[in-house]
N, C-alpha and C. Protein backbone atom coordinates (compact mmCIF):
# COMPACT_ATOMS: atom_id res chain seq x y z
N UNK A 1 84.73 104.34 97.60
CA UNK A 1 84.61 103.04 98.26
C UNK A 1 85.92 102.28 98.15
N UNK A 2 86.14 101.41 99.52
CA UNK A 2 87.33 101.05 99.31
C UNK A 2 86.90 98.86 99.58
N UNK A 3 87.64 97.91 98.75
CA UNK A 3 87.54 97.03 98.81
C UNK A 3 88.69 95.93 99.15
N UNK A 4 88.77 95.50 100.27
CA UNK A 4 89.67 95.03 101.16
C UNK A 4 89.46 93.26 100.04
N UNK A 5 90.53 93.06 99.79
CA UNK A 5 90.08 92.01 98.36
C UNK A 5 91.31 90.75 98.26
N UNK A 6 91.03 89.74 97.66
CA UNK A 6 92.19 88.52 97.61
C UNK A 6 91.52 88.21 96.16
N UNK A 7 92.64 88.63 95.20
CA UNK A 7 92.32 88.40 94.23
C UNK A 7 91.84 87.14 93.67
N UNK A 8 92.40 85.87 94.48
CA UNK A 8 92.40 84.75 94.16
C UNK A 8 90.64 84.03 94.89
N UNK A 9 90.23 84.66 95.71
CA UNK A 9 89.28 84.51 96.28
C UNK A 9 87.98 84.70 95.54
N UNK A 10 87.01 83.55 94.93
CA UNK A 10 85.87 83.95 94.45
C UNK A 10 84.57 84.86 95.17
N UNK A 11 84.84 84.67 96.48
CA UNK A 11 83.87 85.76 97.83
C UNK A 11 84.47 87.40 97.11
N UNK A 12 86.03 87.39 97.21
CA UNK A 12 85.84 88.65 96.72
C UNK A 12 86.00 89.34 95.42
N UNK A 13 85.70 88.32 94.54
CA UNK A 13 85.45 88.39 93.10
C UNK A 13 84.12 89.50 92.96
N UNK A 14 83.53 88.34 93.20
CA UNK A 14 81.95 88.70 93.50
C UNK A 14 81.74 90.28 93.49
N UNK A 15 82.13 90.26 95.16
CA UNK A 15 81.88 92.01 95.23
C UNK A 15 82.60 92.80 94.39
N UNK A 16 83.70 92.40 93.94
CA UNK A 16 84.82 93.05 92.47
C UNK A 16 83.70 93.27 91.16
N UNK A 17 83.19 92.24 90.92
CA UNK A 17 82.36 92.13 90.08
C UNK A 17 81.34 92.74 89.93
N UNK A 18 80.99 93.19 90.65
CA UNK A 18 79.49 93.82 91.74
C UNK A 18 79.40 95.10 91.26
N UNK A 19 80.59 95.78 92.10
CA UNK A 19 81.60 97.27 92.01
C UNK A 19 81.22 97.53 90.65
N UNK A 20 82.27 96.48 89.78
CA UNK A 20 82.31 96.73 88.23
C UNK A 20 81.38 96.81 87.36
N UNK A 21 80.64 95.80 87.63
CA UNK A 21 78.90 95.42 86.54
C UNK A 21 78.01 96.84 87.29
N UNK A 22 77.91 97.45 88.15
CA UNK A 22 77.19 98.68 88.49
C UNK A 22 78.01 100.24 88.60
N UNK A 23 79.57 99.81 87.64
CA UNK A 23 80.13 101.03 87.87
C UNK A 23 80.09 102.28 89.06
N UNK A 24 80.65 101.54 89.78
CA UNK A 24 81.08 102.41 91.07
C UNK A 24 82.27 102.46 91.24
N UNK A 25 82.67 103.63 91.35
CA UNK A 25 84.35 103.89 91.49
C UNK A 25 85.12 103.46 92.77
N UNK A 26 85.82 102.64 92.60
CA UNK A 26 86.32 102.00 93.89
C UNK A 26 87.88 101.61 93.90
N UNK A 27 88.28 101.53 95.19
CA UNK A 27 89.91 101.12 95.53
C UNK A 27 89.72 100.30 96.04
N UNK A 28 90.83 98.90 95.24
CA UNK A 28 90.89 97.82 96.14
C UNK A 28 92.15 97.67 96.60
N UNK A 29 92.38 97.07 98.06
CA UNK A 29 93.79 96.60 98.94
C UNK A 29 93.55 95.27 98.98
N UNK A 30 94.71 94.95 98.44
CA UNK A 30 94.95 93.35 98.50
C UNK A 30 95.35 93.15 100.07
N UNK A 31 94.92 92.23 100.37
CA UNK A 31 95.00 91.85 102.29
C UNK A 31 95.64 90.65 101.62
N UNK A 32 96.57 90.19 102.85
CA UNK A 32 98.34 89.58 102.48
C UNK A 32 97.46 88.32 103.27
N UNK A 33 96.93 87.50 102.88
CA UNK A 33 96.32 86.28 103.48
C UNK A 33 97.50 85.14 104.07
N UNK A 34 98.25 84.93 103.06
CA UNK A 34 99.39 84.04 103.19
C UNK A 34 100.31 84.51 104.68
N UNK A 35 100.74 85.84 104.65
CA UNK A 35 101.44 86.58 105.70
C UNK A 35 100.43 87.14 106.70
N UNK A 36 98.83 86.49 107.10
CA UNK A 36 98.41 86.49 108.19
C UNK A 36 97.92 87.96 108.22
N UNK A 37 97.72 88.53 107.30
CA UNK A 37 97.26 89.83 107.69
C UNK A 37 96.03 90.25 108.08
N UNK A 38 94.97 88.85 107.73
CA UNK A 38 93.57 88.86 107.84
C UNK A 38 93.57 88.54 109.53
N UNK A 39 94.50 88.41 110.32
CA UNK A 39 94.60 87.99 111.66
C UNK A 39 94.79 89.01 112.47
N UNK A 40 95.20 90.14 111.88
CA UNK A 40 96.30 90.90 112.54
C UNK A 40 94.98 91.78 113.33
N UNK A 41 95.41 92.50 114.57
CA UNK A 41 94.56 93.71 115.16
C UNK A 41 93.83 94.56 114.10
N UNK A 42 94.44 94.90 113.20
CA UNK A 42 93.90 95.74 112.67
C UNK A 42 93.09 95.83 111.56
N UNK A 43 93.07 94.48 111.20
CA UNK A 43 92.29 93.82 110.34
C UNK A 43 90.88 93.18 110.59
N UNK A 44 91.00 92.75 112.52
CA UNK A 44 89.80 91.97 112.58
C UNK A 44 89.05 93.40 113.70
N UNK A 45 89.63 94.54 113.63
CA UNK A 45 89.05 95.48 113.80
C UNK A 45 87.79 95.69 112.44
N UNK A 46 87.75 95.68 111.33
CA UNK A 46 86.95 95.92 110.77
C UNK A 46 86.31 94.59 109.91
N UNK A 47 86.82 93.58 110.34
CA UNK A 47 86.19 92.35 110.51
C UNK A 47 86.02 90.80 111.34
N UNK A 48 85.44 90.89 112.58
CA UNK A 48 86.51 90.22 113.28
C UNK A 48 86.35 89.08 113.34
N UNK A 49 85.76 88.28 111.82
CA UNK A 49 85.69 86.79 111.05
C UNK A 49 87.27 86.82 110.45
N UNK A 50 87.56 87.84 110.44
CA UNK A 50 89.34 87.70 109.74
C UNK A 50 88.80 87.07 108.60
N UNK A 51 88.04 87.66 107.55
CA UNK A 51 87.57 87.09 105.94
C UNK A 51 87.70 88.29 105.15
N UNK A 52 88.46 87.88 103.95
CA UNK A 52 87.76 89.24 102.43
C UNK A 52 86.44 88.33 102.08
N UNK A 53 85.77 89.16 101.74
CA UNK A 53 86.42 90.92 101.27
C UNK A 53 85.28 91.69 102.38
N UNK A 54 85.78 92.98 102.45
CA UNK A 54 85.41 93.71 103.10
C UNK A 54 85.04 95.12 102.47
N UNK A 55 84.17 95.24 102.21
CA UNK A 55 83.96 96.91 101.47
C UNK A 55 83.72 97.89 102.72
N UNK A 56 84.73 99.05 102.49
CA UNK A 56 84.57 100.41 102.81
C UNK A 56 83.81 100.97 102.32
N UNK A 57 82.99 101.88 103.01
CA UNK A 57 82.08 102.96 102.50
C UNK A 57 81.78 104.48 103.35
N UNK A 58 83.10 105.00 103.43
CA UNK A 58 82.69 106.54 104.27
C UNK A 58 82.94 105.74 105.91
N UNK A 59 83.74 104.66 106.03
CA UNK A 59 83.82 104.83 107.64
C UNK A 59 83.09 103.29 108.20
N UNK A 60 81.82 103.11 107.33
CA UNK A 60 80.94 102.07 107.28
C UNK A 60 81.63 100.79 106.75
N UNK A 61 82.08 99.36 107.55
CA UNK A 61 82.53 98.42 107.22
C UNK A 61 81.58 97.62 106.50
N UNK A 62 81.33 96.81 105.46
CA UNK A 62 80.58 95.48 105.55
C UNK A 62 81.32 94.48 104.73
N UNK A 63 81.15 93.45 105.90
CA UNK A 63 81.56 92.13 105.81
C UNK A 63 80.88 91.17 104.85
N UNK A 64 81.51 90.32 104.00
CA UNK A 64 80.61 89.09 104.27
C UNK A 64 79.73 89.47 102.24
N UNK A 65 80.71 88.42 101.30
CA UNK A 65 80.51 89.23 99.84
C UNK A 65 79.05 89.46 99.29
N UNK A 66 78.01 88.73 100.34
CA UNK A 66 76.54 88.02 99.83
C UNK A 66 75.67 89.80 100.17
N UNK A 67 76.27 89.61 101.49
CA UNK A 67 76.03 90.91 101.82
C UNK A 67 76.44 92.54 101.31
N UNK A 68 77.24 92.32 100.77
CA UNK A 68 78.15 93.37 100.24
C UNK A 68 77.33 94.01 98.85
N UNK A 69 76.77 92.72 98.59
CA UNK A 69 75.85 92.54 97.14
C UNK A 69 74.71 93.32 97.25
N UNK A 70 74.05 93.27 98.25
CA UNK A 70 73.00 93.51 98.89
C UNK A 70 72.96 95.24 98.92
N UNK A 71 73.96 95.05 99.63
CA UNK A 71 74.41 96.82 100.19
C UNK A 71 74.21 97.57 98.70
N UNK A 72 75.17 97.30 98.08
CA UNK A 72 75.41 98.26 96.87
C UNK A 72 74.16 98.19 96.03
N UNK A 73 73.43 96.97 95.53
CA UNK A 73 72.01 97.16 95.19
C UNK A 73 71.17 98.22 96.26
N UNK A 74 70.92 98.22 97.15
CA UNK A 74 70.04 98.78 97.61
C UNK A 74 70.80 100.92 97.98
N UNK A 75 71.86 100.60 98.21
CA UNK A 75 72.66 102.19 98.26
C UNK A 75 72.27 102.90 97.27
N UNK A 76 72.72 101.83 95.56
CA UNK A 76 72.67 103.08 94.61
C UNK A 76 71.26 102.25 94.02
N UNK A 77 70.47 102.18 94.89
CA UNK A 77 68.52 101.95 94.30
C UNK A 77 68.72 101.05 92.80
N UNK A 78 69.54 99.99 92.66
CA UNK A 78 69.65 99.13 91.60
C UNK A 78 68.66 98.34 91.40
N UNK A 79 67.23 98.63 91.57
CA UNK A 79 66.20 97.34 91.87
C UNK A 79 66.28 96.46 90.88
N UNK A 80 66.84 97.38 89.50
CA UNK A 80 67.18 96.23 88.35
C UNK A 80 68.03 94.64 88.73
N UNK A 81 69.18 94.71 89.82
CA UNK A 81 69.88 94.26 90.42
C UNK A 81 69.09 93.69 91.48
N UNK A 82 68.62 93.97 92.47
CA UNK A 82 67.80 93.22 93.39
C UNK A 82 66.25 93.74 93.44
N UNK A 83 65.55 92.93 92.88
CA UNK A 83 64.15 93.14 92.64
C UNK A 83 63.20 93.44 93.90
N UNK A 84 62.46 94.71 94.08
CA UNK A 84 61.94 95.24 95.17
C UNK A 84 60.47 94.64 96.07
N UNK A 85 60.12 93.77 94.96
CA UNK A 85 58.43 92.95 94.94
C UNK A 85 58.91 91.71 95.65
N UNK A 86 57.87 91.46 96.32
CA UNK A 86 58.22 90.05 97.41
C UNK A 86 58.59 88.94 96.67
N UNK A 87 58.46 88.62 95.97
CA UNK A 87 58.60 87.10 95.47
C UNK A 87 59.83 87.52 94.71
N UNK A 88 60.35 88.33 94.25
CA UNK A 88 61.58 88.58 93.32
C UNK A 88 62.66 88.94 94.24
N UNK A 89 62.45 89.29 95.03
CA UNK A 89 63.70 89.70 96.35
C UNK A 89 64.22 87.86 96.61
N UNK A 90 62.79 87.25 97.24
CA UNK A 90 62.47 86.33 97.59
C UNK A 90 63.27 85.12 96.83
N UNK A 91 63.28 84.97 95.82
CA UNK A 91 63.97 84.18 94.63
C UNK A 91 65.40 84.80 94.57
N UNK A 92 65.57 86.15 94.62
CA UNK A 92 67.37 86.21 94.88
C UNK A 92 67.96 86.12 95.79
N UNK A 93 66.84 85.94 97.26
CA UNK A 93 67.71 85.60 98.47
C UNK A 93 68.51 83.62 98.62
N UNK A 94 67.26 83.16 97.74
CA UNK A 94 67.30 82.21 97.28
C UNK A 94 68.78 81.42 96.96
N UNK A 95 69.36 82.21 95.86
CA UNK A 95 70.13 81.80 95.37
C UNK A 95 71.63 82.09 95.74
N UNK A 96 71.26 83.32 96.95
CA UNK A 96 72.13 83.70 97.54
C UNK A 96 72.38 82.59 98.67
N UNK A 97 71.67 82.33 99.63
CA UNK A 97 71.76 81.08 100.36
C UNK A 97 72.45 79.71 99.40
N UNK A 98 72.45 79.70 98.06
CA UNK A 98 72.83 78.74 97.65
C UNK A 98 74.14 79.08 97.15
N UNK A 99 74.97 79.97 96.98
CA UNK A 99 76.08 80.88 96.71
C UNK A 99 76.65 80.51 98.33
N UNK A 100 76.02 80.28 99.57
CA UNK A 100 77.03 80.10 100.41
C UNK A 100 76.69 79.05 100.96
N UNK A 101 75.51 78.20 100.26
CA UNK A 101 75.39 76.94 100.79
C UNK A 101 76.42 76.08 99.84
N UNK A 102 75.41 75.99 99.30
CA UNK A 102 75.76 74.05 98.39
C UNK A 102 76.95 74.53 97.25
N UNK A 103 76.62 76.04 97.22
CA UNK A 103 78.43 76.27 95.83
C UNK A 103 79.42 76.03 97.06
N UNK A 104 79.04 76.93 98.02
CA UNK A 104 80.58 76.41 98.88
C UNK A 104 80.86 75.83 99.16
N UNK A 105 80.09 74.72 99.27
CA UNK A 105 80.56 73.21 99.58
C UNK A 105 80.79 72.49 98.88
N UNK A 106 80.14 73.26 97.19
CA UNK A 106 80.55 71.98 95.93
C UNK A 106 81.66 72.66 95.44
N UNK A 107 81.57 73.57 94.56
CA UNK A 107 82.31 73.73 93.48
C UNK A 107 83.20 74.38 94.05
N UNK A 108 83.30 75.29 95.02
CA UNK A 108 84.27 76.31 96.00
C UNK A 108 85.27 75.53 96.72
N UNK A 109 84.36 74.26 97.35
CA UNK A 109 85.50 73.81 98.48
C UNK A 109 86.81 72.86 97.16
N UNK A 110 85.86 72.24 96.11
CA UNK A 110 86.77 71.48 95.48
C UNK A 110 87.86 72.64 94.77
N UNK A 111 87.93 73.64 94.60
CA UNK A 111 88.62 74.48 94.25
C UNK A 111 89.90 75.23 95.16
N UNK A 112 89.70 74.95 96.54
CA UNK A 112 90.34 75.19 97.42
C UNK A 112 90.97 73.80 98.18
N UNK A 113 90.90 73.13 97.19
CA UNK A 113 91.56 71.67 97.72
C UNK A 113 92.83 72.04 96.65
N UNK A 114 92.53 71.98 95.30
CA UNK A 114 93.80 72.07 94.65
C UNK A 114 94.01 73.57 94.64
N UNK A 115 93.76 74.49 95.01
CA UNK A 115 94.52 76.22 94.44
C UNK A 115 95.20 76.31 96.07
N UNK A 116 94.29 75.88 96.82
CA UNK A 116 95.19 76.24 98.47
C UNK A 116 95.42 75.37 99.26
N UNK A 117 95.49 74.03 98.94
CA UNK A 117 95.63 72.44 99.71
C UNK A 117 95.01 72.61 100.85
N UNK A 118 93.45 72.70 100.65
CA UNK A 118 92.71 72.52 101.71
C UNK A 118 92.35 71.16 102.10
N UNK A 119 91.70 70.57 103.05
CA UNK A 119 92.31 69.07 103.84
C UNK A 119 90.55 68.75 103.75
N UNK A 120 89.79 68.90 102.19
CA UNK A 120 88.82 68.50 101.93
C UNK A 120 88.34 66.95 101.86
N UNK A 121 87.73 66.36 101.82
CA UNK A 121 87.27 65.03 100.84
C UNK A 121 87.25 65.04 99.31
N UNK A 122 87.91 65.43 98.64
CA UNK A 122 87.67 65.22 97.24
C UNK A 122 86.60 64.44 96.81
N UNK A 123 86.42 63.27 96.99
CA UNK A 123 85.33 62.70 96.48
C UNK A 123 83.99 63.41 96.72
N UNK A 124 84.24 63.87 98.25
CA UNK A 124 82.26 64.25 98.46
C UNK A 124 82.21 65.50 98.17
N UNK A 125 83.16 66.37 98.18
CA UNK A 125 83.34 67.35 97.48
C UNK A 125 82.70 67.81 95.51
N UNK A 126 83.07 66.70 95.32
CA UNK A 126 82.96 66.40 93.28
C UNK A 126 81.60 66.40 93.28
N UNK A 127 81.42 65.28 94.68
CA UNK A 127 79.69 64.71 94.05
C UNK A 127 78.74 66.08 94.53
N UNK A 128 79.21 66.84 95.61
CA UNK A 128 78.05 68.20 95.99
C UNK A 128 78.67 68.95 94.69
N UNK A 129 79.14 69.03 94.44
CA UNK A 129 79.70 70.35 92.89
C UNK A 129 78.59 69.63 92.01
N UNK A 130 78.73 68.44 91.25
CA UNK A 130 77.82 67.81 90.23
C UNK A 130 76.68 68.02 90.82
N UNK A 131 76.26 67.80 92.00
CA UNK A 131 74.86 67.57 92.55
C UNK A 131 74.54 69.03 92.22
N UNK A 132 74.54 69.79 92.80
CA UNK A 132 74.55 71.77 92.26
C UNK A 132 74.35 72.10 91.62
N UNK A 133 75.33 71.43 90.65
CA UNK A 133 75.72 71.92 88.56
C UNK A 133 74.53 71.16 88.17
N UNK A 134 74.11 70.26 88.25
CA UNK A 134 72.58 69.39 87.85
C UNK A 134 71.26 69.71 87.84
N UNK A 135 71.38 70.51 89.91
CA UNK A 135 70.18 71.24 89.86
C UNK A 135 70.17 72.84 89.02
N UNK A 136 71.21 73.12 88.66
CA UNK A 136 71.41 74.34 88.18
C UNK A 136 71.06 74.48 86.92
N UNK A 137 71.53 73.44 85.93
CA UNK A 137 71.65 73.12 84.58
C UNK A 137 69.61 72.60 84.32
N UNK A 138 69.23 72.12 85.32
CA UNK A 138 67.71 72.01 85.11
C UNK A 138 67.25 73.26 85.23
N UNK A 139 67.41 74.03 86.31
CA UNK A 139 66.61 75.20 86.42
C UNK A 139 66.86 76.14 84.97
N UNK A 140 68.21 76.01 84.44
CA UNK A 140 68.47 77.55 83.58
C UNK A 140 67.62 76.96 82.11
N UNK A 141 67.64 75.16 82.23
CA UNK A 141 67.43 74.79 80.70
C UNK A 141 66.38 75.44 80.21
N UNK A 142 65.55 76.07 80.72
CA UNK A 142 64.05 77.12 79.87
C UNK A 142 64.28 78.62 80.18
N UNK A 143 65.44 79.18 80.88
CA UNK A 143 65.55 80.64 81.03
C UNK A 143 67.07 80.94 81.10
N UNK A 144 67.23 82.32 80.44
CA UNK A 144 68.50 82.98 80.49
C UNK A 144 69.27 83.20 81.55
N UNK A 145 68.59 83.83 82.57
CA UNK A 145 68.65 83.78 83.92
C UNK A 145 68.27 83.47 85.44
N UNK A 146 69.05 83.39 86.17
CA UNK A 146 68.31 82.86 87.64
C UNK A 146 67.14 83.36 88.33
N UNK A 147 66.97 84.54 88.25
CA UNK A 147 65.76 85.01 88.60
C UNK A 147 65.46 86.34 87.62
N UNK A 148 63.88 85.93 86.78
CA UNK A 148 63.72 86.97 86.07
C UNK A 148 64.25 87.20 84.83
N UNK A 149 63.94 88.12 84.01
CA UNK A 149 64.54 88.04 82.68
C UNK A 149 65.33 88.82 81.98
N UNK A 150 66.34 89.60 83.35
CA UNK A 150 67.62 90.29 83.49
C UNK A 150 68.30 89.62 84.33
N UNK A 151 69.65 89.88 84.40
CA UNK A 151 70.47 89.41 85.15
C UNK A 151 70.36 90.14 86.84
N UNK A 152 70.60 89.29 87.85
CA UNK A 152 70.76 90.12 89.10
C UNK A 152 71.78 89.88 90.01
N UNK A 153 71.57 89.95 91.38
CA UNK A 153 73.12 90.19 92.31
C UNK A 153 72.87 88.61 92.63
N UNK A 154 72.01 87.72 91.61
CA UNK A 154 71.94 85.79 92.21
C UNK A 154 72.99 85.76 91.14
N UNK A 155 72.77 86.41 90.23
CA UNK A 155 73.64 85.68 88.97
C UNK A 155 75.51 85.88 89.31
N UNK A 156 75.60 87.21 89.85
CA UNK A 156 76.85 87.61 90.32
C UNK A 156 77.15 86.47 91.22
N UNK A 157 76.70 86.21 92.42
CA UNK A 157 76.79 85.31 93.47
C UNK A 157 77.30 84.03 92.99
N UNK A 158 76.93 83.60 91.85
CA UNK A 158 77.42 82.25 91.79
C UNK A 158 78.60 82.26 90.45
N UNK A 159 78.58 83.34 90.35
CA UNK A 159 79.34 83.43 88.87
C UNK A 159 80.63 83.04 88.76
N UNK A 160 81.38 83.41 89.87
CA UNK A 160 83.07 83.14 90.48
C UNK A 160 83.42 81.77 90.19
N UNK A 161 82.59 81.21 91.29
CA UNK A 161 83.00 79.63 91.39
C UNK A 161 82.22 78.38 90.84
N UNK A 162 81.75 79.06 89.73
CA UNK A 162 80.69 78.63 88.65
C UNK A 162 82.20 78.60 87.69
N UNK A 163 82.63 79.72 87.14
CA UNK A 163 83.89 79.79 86.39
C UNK A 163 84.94 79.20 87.04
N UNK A 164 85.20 79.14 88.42
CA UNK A 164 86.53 78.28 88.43
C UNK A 164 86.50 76.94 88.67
N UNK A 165 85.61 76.50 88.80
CA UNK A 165 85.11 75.24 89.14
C UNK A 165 86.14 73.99 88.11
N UNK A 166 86.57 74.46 86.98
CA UNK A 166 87.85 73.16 86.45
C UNK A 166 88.49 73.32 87.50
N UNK A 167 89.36 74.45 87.97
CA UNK A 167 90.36 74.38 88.88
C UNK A 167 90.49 73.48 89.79
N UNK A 168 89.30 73.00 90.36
CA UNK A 168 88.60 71.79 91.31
C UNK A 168 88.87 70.71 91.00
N UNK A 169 88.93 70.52 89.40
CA UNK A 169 88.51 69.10 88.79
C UNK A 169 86.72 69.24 88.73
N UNK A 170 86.55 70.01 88.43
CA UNK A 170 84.97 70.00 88.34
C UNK A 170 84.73 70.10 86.96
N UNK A 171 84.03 68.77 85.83
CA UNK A 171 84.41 68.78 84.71
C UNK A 171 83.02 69.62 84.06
N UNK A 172 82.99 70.70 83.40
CA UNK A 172 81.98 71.62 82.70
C UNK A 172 80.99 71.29 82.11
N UNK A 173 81.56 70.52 81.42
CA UNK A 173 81.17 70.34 79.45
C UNK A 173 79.94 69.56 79.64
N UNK A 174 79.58 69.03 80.84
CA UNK A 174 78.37 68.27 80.67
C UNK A 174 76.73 68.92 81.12
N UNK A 175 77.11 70.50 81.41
CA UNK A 175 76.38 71.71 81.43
C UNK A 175 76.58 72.65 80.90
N UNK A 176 75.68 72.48 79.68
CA UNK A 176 75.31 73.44 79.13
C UNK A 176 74.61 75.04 79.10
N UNK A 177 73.89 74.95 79.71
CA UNK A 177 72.99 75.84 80.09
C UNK A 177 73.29 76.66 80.92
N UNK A 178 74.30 75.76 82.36
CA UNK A 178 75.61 76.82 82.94
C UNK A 178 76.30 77.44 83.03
N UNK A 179 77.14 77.27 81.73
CA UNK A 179 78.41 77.50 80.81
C UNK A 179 77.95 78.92 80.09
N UNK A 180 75.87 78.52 79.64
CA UNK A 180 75.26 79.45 78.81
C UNK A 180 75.88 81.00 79.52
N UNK A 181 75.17 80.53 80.99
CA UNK A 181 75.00 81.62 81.80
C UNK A 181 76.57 82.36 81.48
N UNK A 182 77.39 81.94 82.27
CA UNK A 182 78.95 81.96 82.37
C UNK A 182 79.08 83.24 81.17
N UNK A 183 78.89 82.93 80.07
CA UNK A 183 79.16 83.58 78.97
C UNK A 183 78.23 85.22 78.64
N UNK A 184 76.80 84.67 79.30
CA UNK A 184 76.16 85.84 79.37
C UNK A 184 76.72 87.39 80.35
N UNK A 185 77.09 86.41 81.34
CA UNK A 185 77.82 87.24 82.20
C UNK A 185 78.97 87.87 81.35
N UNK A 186 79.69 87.25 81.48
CA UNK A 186 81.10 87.74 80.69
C UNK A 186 80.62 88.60 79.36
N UNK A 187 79.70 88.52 79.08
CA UNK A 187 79.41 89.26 78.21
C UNK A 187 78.87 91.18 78.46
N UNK A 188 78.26 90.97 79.83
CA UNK A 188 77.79 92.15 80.25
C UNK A 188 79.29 93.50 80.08
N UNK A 189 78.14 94.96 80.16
CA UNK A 189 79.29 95.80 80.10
C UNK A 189 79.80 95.98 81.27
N UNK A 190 81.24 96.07 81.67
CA UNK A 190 81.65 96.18 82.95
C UNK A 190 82.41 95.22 83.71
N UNK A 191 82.13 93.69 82.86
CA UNK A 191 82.47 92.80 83.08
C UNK A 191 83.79 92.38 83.77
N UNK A 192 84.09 91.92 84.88
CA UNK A 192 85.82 91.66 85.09
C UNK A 192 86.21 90.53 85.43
N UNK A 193 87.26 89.51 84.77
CA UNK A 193 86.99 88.20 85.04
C UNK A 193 88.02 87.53 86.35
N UNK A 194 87.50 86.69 86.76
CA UNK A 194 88.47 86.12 87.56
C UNK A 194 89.13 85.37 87.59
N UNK A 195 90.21 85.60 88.30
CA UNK A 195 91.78 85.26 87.70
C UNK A 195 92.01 83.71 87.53
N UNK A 196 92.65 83.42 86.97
CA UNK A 196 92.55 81.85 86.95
C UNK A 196 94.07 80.94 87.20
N UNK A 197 94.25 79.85 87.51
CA UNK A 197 95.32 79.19 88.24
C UNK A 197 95.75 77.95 87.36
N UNK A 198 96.82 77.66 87.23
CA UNK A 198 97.01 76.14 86.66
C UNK A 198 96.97 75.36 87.89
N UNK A 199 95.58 75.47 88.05
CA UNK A 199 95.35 73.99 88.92
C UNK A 199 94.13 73.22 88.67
N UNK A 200 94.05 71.95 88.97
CA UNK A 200 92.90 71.12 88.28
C UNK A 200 92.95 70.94 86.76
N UNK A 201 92.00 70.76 86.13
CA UNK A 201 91.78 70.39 85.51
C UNK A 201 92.41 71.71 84.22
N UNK A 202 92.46 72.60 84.88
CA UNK A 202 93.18 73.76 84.09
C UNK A 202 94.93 73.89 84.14
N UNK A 203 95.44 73.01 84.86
CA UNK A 203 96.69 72.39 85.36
C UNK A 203 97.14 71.82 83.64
């Protein structure tokens, strides 16, 4: 498998992470974002959102990291990873919608204001990150994990920009139970972390 990847990018953390926490042997190509390479013919040939990450598989493109998650749970039959019973699928699609809802708009976009001078609102930016981290920090305060009482491809999903979220100015310390998670992860075997920037609050 091959993984079309921006290191700096929490979308393709994720699937990095993914790869790694389910040990699958894989090659990643850094795609030259800065030098437009995500633009080029030959790039939006096998994606033509011009986005990482992109996993190869035998010829087979897929786009899009939520999805990517998906794929590899269900390829190598990980049900441990995405739970096969309706209501447990159901609860990780869940959190996946919230991995490209309300994180990307909270904790993601404020992170791409200071790492790539994106032309965000800072302010409404802070308050959807806190608003997120609040509902998040309620849900985990009685369980280890997001869905169930192993980790799955919800916990991966938000894990990136859950961790870079200082970079934002997104201040931690007042979630606990978040932070819990953060660490559980990082703790798994396989684990690979993502890279981090002197910017924000880590500045």
């Amino acid at each position: 498998m091959k993984l079309y990847n921006l290191a700096l990018s929490g979308h393709a953390h994720r699937a990095l992470l993914a790869l790694s926490l389910f040990g699958i042997a894989h090659e990643t190509v850094e795609v030259d974002l800065p030098g437009g390479e995500h633009k080029t013919p030959a790039f939006l040939a096998i994606n033509p959102f011009g986005q990482v990450p992109v996993l190869e598989d035998d010829g087979v493109y897929i786009a899009d990291s939520n999805a990517i998650l998906v794929y590899l749970a269900k390829k190598f039959n990980r049900s441990d990873w995405l739970p096969e019973d309706a209501l447990g699928a159901a609860q990780v699609q869940r959190w996946l919608s919230v991995a490209a809802g309300e994180l990307a708009y909270g904790p993601a976009a404020a992170r791409l204001i200071t790492v790539f001078g994106a032309k965000f609102n800072a302010e409404e930016v802070l308050a959807r990150a806190h608003l997120i981290l609040s509902r998040l920090e309620s849900h985990l305060s009685q369980r280890e994990w997001l869905v169930g009482d192993h980790p799955t491809i919800a916990d991966i999903a938000l894990y990136s920009y859950l961790a870079g979220a200082p970079e934002g100015n997104v201040e931690m310390s007042g979630y606990p139970a978040v932070n819990q998670l953060l660490r559980r992860i990082e703790a798994l075997p396989g684990f690979v972390p993502f890279p981090q920037t002197a910017a924000g609050l880590r500045a």
